[in-house]
C-alpha atoms as a PDB file:
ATOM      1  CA  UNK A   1     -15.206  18.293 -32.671  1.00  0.00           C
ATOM      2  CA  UNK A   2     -16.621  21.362 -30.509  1.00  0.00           C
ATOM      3  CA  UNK A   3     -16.968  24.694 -30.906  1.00  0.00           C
ATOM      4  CA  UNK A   4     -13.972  26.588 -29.503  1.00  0.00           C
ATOM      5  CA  UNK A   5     -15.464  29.622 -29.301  1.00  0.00           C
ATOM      6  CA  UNK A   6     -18.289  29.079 -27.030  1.00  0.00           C
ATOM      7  CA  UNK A   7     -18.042  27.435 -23.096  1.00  0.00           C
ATOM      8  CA  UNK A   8     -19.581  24.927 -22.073  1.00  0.00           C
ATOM      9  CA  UNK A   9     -22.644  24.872 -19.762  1.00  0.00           C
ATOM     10  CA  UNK A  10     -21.500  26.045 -16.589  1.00  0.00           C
ATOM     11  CA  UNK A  11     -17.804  27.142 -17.887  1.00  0.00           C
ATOM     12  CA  UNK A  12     -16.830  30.651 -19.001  1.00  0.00           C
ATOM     13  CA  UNK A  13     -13.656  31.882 -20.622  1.00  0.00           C
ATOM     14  CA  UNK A  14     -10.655  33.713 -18.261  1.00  0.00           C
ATOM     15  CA  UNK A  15      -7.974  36.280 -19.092  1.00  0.00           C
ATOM     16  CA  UNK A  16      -5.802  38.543 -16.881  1.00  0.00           C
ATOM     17  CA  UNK A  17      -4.279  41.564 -17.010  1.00  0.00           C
ATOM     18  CA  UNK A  18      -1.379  42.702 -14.534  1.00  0.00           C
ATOM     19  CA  UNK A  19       0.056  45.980 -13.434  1.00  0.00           C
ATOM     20  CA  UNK A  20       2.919  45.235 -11.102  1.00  0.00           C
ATOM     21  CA  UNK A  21       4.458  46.741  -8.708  1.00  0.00           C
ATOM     22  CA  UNK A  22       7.500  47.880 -10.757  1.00  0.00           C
ATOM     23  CA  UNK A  23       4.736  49.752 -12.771  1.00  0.00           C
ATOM     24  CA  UNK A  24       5.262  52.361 -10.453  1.00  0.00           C
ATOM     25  CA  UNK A  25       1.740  53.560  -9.518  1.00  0.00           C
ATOM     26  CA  UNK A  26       2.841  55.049  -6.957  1.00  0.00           C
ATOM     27  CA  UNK A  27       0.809  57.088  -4.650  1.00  0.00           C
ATOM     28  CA  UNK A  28      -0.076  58.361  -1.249  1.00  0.00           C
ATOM     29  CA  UNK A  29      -2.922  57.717   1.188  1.00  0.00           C
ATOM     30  CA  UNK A  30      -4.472  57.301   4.750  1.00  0.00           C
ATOM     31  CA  UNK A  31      -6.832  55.635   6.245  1.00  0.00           C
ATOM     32  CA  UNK A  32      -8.496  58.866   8.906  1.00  0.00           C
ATOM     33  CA  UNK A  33     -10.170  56.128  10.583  1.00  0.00           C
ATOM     34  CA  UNK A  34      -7.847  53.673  11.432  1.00  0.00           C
ATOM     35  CA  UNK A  35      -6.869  53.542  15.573  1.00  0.00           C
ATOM     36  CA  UNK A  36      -2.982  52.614  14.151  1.00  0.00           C
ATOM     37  CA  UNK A  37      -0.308  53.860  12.393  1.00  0.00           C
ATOM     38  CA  UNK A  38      -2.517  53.616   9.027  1.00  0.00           C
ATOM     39  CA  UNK A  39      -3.941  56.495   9.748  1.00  0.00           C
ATOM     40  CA  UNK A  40      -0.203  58.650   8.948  1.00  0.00           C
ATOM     41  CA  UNK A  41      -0.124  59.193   5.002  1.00  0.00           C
ATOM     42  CA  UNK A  42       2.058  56.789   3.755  1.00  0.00           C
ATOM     43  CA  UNK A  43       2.513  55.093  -0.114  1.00  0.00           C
ATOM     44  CA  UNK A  44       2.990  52.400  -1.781  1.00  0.00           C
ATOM     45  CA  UNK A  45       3.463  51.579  -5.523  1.00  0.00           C
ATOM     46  CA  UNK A  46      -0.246  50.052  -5.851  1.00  0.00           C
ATOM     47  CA  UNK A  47      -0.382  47.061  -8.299  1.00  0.00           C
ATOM     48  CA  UNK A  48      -3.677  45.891  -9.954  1.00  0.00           C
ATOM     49  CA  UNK A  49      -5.235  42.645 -11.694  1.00  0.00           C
ATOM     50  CA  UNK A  50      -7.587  42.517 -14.025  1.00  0.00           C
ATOM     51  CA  UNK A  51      -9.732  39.218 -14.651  1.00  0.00           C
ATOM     52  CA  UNK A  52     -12.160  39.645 -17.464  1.00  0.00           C
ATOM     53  CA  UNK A  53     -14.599  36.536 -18.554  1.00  0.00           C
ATOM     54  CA  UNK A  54     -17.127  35.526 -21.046  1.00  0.00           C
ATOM     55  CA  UNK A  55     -19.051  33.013 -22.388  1.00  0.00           C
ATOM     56  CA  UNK A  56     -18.258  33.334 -26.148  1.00  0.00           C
ATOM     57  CA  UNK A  57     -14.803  34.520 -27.745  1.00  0.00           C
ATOM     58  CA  UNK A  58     -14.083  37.306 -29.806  1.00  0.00           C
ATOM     59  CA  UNK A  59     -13.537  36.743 -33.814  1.00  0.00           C
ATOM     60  CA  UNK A  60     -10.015  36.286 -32.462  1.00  0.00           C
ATOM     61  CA  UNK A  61     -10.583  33.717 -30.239  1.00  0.00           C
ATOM     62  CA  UNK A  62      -9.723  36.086 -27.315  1.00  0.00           C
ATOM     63  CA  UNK A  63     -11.632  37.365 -24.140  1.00  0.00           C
ATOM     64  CA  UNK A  64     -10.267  40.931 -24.167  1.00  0.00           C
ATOM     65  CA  UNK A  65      -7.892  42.516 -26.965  1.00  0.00           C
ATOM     66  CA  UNK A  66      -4.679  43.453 -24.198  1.00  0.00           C
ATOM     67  CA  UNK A  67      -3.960  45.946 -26.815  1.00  0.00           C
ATOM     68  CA  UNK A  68      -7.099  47.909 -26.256  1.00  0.00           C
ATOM     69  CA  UNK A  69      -6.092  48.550 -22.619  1.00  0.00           C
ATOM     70  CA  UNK A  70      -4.196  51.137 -23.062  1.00  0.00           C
ATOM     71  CA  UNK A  71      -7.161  53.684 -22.269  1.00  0.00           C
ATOM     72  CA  UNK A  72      -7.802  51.710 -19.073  1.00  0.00           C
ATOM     73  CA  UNK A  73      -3.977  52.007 -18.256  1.00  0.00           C
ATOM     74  CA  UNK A  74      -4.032  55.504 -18.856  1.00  0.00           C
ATOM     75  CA  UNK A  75      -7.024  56.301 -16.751  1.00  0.00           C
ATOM     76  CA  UNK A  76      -4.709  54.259 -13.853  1.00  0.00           C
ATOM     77  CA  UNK A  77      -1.649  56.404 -14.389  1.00  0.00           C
ATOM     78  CA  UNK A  78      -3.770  59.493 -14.076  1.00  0.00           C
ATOM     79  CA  UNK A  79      -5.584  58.229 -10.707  1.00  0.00           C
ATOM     80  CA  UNK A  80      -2.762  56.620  -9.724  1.00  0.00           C
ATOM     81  CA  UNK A  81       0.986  57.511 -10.847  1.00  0.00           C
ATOM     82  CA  UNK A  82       2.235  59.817  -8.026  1.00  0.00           C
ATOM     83  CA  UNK A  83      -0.953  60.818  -6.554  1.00  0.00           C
ATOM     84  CA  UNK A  84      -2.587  61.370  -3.465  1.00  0.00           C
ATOM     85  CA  UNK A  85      -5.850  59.794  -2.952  1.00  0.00           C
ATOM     86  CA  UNK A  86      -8.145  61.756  -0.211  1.00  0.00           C
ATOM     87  CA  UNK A  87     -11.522  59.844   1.004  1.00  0.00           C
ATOM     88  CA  UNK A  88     -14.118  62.391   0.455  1.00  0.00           C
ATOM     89  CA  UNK A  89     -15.183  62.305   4.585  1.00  0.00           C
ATOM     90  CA  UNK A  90     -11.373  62.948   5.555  1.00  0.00           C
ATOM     91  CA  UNK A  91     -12.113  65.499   8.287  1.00  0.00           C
ATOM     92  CA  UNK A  92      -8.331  67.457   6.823  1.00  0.00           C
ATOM     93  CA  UNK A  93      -9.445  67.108   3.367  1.00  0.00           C
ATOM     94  CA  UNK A  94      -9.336  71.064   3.268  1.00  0.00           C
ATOM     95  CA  UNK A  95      -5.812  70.612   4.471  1.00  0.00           C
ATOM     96  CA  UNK A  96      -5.401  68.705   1.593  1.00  0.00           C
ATOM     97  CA  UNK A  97      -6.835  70.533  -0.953  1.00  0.00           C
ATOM     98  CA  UNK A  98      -5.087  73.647  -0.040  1.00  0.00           C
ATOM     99  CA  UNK A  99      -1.333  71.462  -0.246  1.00  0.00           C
ATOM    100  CA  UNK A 100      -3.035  70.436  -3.972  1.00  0.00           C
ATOM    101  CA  UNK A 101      -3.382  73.956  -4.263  1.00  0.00           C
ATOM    102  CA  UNK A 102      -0.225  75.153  -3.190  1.00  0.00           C
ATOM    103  CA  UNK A 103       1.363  72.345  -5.511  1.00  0.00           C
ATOM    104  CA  UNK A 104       2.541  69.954  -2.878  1.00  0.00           C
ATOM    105  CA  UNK A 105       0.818  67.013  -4.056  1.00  0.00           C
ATOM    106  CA  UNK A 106      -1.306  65.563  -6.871  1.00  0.00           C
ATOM    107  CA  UNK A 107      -4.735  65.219  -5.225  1.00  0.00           C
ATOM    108  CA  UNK A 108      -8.041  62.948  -6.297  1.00  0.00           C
ATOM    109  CA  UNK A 109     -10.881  62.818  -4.056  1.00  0.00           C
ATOM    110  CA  UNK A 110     -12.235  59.224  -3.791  1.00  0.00           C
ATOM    111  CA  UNK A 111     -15.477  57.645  -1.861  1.00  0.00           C
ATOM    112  CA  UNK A 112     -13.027  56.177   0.553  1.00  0.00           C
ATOM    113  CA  UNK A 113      -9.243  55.067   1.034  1.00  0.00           C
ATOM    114  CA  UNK A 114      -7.526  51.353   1.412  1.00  0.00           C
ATOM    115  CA  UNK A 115      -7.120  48.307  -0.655  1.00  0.00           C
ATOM    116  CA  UNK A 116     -10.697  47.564  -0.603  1.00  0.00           C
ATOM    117  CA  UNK A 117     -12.643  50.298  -1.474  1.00  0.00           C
ATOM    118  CA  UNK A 118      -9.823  51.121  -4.071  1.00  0.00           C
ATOM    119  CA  UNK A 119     -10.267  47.552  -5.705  1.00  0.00           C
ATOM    120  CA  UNK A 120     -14.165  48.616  -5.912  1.00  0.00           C
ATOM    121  CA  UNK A 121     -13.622  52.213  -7.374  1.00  0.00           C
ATOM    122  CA  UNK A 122     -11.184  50.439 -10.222  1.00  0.00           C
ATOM    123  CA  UNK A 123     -14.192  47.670 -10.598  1.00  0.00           C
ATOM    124  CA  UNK A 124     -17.401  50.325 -10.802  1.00  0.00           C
ATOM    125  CA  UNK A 125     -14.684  52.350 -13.610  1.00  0.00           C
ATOM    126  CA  UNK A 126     -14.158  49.475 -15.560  1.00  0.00           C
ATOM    127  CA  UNK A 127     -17.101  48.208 -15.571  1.00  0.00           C
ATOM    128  CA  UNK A 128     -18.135  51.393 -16.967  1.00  0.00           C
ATOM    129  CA  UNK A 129     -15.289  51.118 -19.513  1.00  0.00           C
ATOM    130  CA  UNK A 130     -15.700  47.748 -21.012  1.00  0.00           C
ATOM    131  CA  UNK A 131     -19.473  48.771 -21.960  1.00  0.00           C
ATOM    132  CA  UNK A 132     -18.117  51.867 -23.735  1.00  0.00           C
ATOM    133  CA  UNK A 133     -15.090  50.359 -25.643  1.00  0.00           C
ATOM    134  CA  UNK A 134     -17.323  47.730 -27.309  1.00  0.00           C
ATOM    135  CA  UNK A 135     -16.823  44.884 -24.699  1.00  0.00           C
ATOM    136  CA  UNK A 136     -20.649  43.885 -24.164  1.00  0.00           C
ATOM    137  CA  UNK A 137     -19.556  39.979 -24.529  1.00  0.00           C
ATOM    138  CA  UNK A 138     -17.565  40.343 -21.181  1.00  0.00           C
ATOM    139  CA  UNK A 139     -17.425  40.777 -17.816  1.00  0.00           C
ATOM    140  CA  UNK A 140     -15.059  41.473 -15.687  1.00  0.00           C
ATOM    141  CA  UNK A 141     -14.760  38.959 -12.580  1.00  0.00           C
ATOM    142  CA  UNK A 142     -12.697  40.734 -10.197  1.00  0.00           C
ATOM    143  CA  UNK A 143     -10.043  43.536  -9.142  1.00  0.00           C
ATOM    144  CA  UNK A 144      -7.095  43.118  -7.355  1.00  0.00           C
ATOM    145  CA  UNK A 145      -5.453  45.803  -5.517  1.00  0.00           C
ATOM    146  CA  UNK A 146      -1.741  45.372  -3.619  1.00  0.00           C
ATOM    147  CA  UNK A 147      -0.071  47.476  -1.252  1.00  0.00           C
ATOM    148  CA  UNK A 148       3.297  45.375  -1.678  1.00  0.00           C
ATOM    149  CA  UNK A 149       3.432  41.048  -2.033  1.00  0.00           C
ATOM    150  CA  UNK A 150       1.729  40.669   1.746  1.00  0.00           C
ATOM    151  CA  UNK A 151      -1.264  42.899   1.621  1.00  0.00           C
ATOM    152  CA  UNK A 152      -4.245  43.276  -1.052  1.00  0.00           C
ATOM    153  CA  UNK A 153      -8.245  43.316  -1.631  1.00  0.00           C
ATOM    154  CA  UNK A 154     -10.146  41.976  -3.876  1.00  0.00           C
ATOM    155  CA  UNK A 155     -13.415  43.197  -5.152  1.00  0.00           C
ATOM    156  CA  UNK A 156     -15.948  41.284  -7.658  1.00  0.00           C
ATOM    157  CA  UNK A 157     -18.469  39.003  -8.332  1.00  0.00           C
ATOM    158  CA  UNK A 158     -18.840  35.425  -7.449  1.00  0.00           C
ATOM    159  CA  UNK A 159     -21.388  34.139 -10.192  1.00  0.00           C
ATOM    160  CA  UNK A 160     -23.122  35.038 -13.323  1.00  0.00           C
ATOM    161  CA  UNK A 161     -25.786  35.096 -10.682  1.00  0.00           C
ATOM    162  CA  UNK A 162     -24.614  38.210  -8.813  1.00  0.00           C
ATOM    163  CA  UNK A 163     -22.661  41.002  -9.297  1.00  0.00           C
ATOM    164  CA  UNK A 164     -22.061  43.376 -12.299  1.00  0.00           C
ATOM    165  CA  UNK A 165     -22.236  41.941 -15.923  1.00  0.00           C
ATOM    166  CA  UNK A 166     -21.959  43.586 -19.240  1.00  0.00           C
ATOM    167  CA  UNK A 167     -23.912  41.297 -20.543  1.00  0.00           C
ATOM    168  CA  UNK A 168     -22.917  38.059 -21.271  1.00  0.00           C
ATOM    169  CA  UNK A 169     -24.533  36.594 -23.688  1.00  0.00           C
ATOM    170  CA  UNK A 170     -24.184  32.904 -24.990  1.00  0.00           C
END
């Protein structure tokens, strides 16, 4: 017999966690640097997976409790649930601000805009999160943001070896 809760050598333990589309974190972007029509602001109801991993299992036999998300899920509903996301070097971002003003949109300033660097923002904040809801046994693998079924980004690591941990411990 083996121990459940622990991997193997060279295995870890996988959950996931999905917001779909029909979620309906919707919001509005553009990407100022982009030479086609990416660079209109345009939306999309933005889906996101999770993928969290350890070593060991919880007293539950679990990698995450999904029932402890619900601070994570808020934190997405208030970045992005009818929002409009504005890269902090947008050369109209005063445009922008003064339609947030005005109460024409929902505005949050972020490092940049797109699947990518949104996937990235989502990782660094949950990151962040696991280590101050008590998760220290896990880390989390990867974010995936969509656009729509043809277009997403993924951001994470790709070994215990790089990347951000939490500390796993064994």
């Amino acid at each position: 017999m083996y121990n459940i809760k622990e991997a193997e050598e060279g295995y870890v333990y996988r959950s996931t966690k999905t917001y779909g589309h029909e979620r309906g974190f919707s919001c509005a972007f553009r990407q100022h640097r982009a030479e086609s029509h990416c660079h209109y602001l345009h939306g999309y109801a933005l889906a996101f997976k999770f993928i969290f991993e350890c070593t060991s299992l919880d007293v539950r036999n679990w990698v995450v409790d999904f029932g402890s998300l619900k601070s994570l899920k808020g934190w997405l509903e208030k970045m992005f649930d009818h929002t409009t996301l504005v890269a902090e070097d947008d050369p109209l971002r005063a445009d922008f601000e003064l339609m947030h003003t005005k109460g024409l949109i929902d505005m949050r300033i972020v490092p940049s805009t797109g699947c990518e660097s949104t996937a990235r923002y989502v990782f660094d904040f949950t990151t962040t999160w696991l280590i101050d809801n008590g998760y220290q046994h896990i880390s989390l693998h990867s974010v995936e943001v969509a656009e729509h079924s043809g277009n997403s980004a993924i951001y994470g690591t790709y070994g215990h070896e790089h990347g951000h941990e939490t500390g796993i411990t064994s």
